[in-house]
N, C-alpha and C. Protein backbone atom coordinates (compact mmCIF):
# COMPACT_ATOMS: atom_id res chain seq x y z
N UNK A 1 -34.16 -118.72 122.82
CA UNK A 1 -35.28 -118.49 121.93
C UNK A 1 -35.36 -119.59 120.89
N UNK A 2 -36.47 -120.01 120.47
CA UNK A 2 -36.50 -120.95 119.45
C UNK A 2 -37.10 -120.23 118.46
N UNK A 3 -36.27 -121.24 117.52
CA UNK A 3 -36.38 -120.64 116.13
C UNK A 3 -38.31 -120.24 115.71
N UNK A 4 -38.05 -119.26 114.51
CA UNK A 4 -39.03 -118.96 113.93
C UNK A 4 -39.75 -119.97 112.86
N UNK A 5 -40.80 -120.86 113.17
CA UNK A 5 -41.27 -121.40 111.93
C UNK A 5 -41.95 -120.70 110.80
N UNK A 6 -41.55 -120.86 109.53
CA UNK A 6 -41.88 -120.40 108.71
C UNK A 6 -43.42 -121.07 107.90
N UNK A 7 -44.42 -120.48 108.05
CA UNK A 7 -45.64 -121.20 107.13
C UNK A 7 -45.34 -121.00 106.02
N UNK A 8 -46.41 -122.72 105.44
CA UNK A 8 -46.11 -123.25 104.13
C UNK A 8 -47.38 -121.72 103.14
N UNK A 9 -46.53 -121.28 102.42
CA UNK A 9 -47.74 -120.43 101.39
C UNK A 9 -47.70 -121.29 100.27
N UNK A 10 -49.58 -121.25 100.10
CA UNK A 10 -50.06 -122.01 98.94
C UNK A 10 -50.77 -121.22 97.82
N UNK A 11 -51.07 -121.84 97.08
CA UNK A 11 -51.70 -121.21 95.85
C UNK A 11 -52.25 -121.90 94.93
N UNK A 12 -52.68 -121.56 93.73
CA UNK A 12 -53.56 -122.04 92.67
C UNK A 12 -52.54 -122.61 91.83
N UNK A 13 -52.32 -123.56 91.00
CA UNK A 13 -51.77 -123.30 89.94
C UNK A 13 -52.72 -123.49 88.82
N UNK A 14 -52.00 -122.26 87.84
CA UNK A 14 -52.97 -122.61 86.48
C UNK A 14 -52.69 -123.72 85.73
N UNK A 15 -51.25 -123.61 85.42
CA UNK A 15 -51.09 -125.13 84.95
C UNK A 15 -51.81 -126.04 85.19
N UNK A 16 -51.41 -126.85 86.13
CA UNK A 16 -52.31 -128.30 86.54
C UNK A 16 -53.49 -127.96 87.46
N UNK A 17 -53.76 -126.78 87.45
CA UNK A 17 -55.06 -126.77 87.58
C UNK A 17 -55.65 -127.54 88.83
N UNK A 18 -54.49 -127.28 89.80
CA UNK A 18 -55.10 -128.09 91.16
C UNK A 18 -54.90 -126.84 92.15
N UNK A 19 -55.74 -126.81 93.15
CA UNK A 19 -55.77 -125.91 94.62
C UNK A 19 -54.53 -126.46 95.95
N UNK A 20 -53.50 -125.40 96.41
CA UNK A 20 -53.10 -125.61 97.32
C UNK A 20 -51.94 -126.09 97.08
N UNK A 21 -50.81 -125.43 96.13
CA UNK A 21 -49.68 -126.01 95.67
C UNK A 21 -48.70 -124.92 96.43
N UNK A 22 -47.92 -125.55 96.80
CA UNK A 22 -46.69 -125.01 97.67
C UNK A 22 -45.89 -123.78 96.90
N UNK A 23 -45.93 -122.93 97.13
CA UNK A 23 -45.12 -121.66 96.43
C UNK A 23 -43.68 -121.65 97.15
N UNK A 24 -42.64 -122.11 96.42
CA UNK A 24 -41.25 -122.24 96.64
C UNK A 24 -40.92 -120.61 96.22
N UNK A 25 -39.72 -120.27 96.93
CA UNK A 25 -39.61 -118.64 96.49
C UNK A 25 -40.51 -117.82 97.10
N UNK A 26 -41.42 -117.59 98.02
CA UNK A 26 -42.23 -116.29 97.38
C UNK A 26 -41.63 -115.26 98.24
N UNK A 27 -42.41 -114.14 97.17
CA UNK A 27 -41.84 -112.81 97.28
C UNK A 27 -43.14 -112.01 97.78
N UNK A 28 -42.91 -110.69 98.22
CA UNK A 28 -43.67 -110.24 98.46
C UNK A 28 -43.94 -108.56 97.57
N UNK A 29 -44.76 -108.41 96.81
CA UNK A 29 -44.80 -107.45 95.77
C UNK A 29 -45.99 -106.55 96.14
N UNK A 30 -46.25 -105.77 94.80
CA UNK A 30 -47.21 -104.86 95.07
C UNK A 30 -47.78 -104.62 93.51
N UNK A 31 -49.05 -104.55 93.87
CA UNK A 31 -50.07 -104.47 92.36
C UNK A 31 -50.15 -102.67 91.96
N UNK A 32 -50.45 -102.48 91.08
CA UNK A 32 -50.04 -101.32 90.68
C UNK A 32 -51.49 -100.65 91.31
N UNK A 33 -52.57 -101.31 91.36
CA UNK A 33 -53.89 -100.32 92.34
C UNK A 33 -52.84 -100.77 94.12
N UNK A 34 -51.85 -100.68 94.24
CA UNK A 34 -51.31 -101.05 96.00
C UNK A 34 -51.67 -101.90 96.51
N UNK A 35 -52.06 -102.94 95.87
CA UNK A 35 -52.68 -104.55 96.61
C UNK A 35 -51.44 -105.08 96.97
N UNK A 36 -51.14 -106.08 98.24
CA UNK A 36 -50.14 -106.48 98.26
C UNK A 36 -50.36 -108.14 97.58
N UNK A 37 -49.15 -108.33 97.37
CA UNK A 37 -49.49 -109.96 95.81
C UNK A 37 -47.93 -110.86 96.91
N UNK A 38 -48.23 -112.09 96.08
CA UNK A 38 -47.29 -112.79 96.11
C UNK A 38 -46.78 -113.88 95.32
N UNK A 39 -45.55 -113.65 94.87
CA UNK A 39 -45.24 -114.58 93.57
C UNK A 39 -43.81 -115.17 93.82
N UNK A 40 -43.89 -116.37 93.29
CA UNK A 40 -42.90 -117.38 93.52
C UNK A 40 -43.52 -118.66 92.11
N UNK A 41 -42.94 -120.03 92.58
CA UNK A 41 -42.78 -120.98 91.56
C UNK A 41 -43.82 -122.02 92.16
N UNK A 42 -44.47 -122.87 91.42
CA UNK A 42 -45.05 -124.31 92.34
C UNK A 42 -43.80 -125.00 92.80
N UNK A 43 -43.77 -125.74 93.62
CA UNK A 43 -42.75 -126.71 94.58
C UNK A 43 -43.25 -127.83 93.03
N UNK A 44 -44.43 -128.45 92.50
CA UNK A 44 -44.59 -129.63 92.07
C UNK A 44 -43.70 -128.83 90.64
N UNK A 45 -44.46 -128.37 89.97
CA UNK A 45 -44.58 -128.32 88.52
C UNK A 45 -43.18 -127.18 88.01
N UNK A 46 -42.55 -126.74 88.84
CA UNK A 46 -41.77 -125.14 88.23
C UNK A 46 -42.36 -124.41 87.71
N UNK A 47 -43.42 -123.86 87.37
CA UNK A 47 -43.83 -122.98 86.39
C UNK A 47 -44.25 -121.95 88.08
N UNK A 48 -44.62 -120.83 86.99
CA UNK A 48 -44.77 -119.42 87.82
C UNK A 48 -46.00 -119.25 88.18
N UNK A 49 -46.29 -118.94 89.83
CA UNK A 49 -47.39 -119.45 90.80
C UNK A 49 -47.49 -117.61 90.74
N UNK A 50 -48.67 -116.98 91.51
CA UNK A 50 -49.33 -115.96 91.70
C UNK A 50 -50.72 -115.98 93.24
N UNK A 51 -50.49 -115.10 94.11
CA UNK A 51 -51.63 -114.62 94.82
C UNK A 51 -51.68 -113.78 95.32
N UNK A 52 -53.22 -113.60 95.38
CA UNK A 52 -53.55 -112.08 96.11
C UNK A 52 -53.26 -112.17 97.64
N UNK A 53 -52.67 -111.62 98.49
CA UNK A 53 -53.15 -111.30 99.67
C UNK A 53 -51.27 -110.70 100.07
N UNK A 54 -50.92 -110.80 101.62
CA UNK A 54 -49.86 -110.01 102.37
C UNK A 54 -49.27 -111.81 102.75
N UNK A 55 -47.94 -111.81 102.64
CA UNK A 55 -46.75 -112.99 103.27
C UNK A 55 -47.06 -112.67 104.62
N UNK A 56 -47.60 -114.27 104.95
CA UNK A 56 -47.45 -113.98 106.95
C UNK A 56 -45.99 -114.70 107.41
């Protein structure tokens, strides 16, 4: 069997304010209305990244 590749998850950052920044870490959480979220760090900047949707 060959290994599982893992996709790159991206996101917004607010900081620098650019689209499509690599989320190092992410986790997979839950919004208090049961949305599923995902939060981790930017790969560029360290600061704390955020999005809506389910980890594929």
């Amino acid at each position: 069997m060959a290994p599982r590749e893992l996709a790159v998850v991206t996101g917004y950052c607010v900081y620098e304010k650019k689209k499509n920044r690599e989320i190092k870490n992410p986790k997979q959480i839950k919004l208090k209305n049961g949305r599923p979220a995902i939060k981790g760090t930017c790969a560029s900047c360290g600061k704390a990244i955020f999005r809506i949707g389910k980890l594929k």
